[in-house]
C-alpha atoms as a PDB file:
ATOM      1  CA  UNK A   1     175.900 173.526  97.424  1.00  0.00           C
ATOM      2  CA  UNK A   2     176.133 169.575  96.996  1.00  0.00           C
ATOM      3  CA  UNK A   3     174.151 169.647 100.440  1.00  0.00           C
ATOM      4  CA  UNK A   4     171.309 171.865  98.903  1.00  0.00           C
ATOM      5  CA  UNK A   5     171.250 169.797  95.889  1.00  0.00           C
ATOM      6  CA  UNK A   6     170.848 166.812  97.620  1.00  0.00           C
ATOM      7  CA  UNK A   7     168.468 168.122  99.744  1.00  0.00           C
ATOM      8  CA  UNK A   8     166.240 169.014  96.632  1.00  0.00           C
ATOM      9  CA  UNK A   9     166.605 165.989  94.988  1.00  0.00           C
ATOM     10  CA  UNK A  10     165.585 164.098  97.943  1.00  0.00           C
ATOM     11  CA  UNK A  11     162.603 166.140  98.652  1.00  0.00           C
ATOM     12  CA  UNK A  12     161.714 165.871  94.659  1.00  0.00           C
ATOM     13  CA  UNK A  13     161.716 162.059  95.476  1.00  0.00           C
ATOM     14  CA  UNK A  14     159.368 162.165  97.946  1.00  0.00           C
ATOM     15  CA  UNK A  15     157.652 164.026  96.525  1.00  0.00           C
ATOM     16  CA  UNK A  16     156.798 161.924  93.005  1.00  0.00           C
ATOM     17  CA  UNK A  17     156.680 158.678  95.178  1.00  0.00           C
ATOM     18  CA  UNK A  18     153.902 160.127  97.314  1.00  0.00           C
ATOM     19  CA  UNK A  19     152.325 161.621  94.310  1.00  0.00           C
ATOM     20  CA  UNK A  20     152.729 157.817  92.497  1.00  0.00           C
ATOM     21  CA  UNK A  21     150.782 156.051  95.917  1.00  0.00           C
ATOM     22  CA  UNK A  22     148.056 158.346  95.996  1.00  0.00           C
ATOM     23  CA  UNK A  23     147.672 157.428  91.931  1.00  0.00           C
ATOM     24  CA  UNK A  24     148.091 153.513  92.812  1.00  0.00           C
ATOM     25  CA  UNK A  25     145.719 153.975  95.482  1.00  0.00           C
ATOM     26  CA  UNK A  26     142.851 155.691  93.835  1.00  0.00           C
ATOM     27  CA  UNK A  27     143.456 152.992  90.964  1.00  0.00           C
ATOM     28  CA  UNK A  28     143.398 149.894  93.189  1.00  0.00           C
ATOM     29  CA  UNK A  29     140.562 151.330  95.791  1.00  0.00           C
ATOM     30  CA  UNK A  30     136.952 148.919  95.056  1.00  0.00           C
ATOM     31  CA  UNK A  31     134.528 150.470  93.414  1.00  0.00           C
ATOM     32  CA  UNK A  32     131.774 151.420  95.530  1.00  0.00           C
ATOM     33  CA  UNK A  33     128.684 149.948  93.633  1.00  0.00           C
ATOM     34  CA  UNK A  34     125.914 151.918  94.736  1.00  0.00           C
ATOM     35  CA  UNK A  35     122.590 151.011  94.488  1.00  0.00           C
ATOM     36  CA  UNK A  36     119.816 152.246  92.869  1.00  0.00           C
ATOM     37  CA  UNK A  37     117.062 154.089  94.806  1.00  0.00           C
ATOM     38  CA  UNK A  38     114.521 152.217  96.275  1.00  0.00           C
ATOM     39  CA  UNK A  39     111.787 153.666  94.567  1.00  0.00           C
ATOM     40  CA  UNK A  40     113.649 152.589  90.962  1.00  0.00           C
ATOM     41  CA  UNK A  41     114.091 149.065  92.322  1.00  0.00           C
ATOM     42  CA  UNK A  42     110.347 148.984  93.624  1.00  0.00           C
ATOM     43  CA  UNK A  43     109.231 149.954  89.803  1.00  0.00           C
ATOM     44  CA  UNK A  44     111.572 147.403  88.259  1.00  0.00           C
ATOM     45  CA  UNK A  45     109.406 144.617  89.699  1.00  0.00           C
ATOM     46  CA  UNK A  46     106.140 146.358  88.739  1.00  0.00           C
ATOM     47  CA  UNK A  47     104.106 144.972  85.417  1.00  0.00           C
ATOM     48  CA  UNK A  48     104.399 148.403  83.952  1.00  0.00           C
ATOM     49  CA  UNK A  49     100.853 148.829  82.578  1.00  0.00           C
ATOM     50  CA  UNK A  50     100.260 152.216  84.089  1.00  0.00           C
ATOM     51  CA  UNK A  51      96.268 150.996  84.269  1.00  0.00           C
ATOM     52  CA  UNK A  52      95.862 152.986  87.991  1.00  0.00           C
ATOM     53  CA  UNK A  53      93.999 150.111  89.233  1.00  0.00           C
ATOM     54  CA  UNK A  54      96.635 150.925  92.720  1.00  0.00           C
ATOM     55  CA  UNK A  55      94.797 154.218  93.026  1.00  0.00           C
ATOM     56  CA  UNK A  56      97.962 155.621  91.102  1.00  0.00           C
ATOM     57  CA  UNK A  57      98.324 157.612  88.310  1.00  0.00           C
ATOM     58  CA  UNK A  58     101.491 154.691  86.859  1.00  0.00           C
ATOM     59  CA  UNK A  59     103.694 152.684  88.447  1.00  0.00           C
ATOM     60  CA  UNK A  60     106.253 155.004  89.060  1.00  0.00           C
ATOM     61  CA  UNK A  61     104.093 157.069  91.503  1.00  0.00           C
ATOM     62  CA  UNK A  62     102.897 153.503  93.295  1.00  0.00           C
ATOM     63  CA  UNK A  63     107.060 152.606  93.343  1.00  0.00           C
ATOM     64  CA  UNK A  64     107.091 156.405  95.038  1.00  0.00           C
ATOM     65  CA  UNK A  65     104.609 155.713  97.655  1.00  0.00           C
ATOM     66  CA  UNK A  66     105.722 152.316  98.248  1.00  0.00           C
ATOM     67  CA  UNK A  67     109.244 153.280  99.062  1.00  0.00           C
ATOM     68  CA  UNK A  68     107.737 155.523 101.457  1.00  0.00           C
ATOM     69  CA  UNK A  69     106.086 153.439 103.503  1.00  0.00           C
ATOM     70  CA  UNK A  70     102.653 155.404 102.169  1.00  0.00           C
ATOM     71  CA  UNK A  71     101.151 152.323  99.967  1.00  0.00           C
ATOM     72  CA  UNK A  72     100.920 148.503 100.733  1.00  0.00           C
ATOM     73  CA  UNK A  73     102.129 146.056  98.674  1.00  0.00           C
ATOM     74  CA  UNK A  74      99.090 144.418  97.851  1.00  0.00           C
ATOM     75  CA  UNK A  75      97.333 146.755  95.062  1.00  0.00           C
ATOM     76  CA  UNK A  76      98.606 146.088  91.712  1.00  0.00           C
ATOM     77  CA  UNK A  77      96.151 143.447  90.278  1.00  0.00           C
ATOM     78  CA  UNK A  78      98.543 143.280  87.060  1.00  0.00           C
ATOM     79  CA  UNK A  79     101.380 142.633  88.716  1.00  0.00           C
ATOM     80  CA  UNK A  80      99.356 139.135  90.680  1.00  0.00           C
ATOM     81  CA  UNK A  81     100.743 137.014  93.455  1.00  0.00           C
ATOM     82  CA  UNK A  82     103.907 136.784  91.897  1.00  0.00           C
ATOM     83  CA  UNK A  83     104.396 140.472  92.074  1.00  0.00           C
ATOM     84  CA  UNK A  84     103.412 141.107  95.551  1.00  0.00           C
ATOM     85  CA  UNK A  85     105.868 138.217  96.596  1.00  0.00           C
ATOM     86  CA  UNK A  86     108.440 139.798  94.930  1.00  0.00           C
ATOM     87  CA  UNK A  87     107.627 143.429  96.511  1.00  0.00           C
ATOM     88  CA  UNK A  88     107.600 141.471  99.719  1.00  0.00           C
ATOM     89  CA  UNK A  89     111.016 140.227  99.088  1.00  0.00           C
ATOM     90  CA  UNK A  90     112.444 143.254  98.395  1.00  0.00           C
ATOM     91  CA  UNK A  91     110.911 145.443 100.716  1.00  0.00           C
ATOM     92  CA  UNK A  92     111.584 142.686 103.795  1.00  0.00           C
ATOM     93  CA  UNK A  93     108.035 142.421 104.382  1.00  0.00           C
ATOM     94  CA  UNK A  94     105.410 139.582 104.672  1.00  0.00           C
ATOM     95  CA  UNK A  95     103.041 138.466 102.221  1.00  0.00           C
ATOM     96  CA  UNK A  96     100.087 140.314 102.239  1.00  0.00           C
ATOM     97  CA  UNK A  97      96.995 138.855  99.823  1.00  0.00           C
ATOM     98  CA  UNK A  98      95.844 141.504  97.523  1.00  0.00           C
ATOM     99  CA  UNK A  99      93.689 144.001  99.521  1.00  0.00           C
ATOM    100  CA  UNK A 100      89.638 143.908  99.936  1.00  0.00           C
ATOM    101  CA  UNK A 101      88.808 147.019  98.169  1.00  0.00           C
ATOM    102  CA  UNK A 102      91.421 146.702  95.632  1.00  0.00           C
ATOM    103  CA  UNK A 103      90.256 145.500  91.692  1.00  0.00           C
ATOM    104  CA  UNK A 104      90.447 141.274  91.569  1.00  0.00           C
ATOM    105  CA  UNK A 105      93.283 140.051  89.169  1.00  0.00           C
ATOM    106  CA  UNK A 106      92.376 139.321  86.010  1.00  0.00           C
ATOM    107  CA  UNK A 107      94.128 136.933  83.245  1.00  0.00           C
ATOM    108  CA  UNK A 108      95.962 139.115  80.827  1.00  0.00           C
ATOM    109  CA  UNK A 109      93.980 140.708  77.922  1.00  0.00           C
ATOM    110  CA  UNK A 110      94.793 143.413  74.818  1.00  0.00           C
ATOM    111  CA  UNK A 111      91.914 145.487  73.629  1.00  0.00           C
ATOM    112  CA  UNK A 112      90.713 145.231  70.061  1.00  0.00           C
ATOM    113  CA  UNK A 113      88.594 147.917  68.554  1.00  0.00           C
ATOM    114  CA  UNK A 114      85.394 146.375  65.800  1.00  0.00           C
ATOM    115  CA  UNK A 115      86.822 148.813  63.469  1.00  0.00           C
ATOM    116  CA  UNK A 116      83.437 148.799  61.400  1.00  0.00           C
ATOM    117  CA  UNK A 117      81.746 150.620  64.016  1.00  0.00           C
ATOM    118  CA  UNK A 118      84.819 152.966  65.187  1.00  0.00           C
ATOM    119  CA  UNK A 119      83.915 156.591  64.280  1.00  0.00           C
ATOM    120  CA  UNK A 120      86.935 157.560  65.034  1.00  0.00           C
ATOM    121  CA  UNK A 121      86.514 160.245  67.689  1.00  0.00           C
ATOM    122  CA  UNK A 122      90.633 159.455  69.397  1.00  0.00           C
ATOM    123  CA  UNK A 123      88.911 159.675  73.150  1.00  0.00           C
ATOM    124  CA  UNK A 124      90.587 156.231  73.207  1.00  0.00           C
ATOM    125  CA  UNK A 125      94.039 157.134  71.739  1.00  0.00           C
ATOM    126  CA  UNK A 126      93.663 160.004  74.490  1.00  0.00           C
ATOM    127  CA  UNK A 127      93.036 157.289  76.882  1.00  0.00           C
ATOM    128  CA  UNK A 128      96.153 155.010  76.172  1.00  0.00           C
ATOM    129  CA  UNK A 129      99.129 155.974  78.715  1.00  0.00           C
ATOM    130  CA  UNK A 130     101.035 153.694  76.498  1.00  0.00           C
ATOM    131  CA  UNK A 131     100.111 155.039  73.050  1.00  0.00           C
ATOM    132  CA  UNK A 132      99.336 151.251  71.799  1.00  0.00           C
ATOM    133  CA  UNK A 133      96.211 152.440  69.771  1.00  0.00           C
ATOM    134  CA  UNK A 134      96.886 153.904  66.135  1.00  0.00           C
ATOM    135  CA  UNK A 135      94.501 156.170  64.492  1.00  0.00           C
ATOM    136  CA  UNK A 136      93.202 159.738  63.530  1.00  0.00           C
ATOM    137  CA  UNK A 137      90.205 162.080  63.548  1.00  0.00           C
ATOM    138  CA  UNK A 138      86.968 160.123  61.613  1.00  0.00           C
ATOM    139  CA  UNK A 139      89.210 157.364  60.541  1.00  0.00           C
ATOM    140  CA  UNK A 140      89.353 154.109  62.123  1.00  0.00           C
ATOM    141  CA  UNK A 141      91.735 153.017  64.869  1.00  0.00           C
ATOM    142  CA  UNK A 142      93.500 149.783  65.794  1.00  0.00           C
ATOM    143  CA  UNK A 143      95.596 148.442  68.802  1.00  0.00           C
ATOM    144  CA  UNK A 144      98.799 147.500  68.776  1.00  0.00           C
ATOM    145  CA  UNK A 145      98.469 143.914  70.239  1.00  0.00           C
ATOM    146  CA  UNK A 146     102.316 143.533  71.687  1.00  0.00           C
ATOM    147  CA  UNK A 147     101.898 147.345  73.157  1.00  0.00           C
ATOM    148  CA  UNK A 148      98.655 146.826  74.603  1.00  0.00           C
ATOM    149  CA  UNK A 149      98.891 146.263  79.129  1.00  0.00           C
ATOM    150  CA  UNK A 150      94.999 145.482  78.933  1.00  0.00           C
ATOM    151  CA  UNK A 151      94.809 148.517  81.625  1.00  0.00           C
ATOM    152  CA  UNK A 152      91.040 149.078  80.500  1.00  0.00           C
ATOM    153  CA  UNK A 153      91.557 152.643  80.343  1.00  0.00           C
ATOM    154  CA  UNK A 154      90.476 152.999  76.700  1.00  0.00           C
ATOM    155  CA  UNK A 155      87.002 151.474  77.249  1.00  0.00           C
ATOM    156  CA  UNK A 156      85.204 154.194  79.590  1.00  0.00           C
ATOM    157  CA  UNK A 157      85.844 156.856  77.208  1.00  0.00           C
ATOM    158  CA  UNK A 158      84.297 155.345  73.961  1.00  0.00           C
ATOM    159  CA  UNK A 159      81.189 156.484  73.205  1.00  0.00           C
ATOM    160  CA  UNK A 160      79.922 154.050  70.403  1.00  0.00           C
ATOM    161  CA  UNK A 161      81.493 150.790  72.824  1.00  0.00           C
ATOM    162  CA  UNK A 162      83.472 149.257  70.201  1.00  0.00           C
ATOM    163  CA  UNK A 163      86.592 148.415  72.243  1.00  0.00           C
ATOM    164  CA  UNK A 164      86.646 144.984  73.561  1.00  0.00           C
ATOM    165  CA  UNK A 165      88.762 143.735  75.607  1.00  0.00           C
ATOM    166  CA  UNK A 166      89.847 139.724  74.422  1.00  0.00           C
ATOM    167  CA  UNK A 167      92.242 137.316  76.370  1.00  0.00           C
ATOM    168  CA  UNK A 168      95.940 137.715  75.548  1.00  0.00           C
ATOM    169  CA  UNK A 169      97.771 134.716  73.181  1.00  0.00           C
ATOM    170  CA  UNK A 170     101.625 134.603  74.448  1.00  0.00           C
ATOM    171  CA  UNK A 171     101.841 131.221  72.427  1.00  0.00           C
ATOM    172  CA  UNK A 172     102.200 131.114  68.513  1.00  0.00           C
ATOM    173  CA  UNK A 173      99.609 127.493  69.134  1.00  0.00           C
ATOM    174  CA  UNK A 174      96.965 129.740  70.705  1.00  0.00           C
ATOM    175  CA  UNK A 175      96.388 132.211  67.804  1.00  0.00           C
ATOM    176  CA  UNK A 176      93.239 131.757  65.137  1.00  0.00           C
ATOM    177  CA  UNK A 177      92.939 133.465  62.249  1.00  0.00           C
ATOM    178  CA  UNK A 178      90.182 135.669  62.666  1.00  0.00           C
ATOM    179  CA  UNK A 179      88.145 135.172  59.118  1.00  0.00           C
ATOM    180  CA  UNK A 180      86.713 132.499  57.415  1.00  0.00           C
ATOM    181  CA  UNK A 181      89.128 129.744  55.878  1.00  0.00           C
ATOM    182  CA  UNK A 182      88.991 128.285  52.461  1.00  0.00           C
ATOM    183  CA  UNK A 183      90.160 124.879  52.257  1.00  0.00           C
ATOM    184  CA  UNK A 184      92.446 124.556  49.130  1.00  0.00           C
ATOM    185  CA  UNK A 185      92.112 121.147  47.233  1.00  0.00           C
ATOM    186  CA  UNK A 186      95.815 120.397  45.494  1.00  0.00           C
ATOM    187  CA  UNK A 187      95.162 119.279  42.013  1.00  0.00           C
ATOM    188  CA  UNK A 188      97.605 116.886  40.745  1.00  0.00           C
ATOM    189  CA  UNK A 189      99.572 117.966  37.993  1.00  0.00           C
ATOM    190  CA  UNK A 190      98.544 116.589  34.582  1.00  0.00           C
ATOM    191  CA  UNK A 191      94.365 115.803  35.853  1.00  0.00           C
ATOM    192  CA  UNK A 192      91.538 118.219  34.901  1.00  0.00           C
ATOM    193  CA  UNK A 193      89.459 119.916  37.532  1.00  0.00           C
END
């Protein structure tokens, strides 16, 4: 009976060691950091301004095509030089300069509606794929300046044209105030004006 005993307690030890390894192991085995898909790490680099100047509907569906192989690097006019080096980069690809029949680059700009001449019809709220313009039936609408890609896609639909598109300001020194200024003359306490 001692035999048996020992026999079971022996095979119990085993047992919980092996059982203890496979724990440790699990525990102390790397993580495997996995990637994300292409596709995600194509639209990463992209400008995000879903403007369809690629001949996409977004970004996401030029990432798509990209990571296919369907797509060239070279037709996001938002995203500039900069962006088709860094496509290049990831994609292990040469530079390619942005294609003939693709839109020029243009500096960065934010549309501004002349909100005296809105008639507030929302074709351009419609328009937005990034909801940056504010407004409601027959009342004026706005743009919301640090929302706005300057995708153009607003201006086509307006039928009175009072969207404008105006250079972007990314520096607090570039911004004017917009209306007329009135100098203010300090009066020194204690004088008459």
């Amino acid at each position: 009976m001692t035999l048996v005993l020992r026999l079971l307690l022996l095979l119990l030890a085993i047992w919980l060691l092996g059982k203890i390894l496979r724990s440790s192991a699990q525990k102390l085995r790397p993580a495997t950091t996995s990637l994300p898909p292409l596709a995600d790490r194509i639209d990463a680099l992209l400008p995000q301004t879903q403007c369809g100047q690629c001949g996409h509907a977004g970004c996401q569906p030029y990432a798509q095509a990209l990571a296919r192989g369907e797509d060239s690097i070279n037709r996001c006019p938002p995203g500039g030089e900069d962006g088709i080096r860094k496509l290049a980069a990831l994609l292990h690809t040469d530079y390619l300069p942005f294609a003939a029949d693709a839109p020029p680059p243009k500096p960065k700009a934010v549309a501004l509606i002349d909100e005296a001449t809105c008639i507030g019809c929302t074709l351009c709220i419609q328009a937005c794929p990034v909801d940056a313009i504010l407004g409601s039936a027959k009342q004026m609408h706005t743009v919301l300046a640090d929302e706005c890609t300057g995708c153009e896609l607003c201006l086509a639909p307006c039928p009175v044209d009072c969207i404008s598109m105006r250079p972007a300001t990314s520096q607090p020194a570039d911004w004017r105030w917009g209306y007329p200024v009135i100098a203010i003359k300090a009066i020194k306490p204690g004088s008459s004006t």
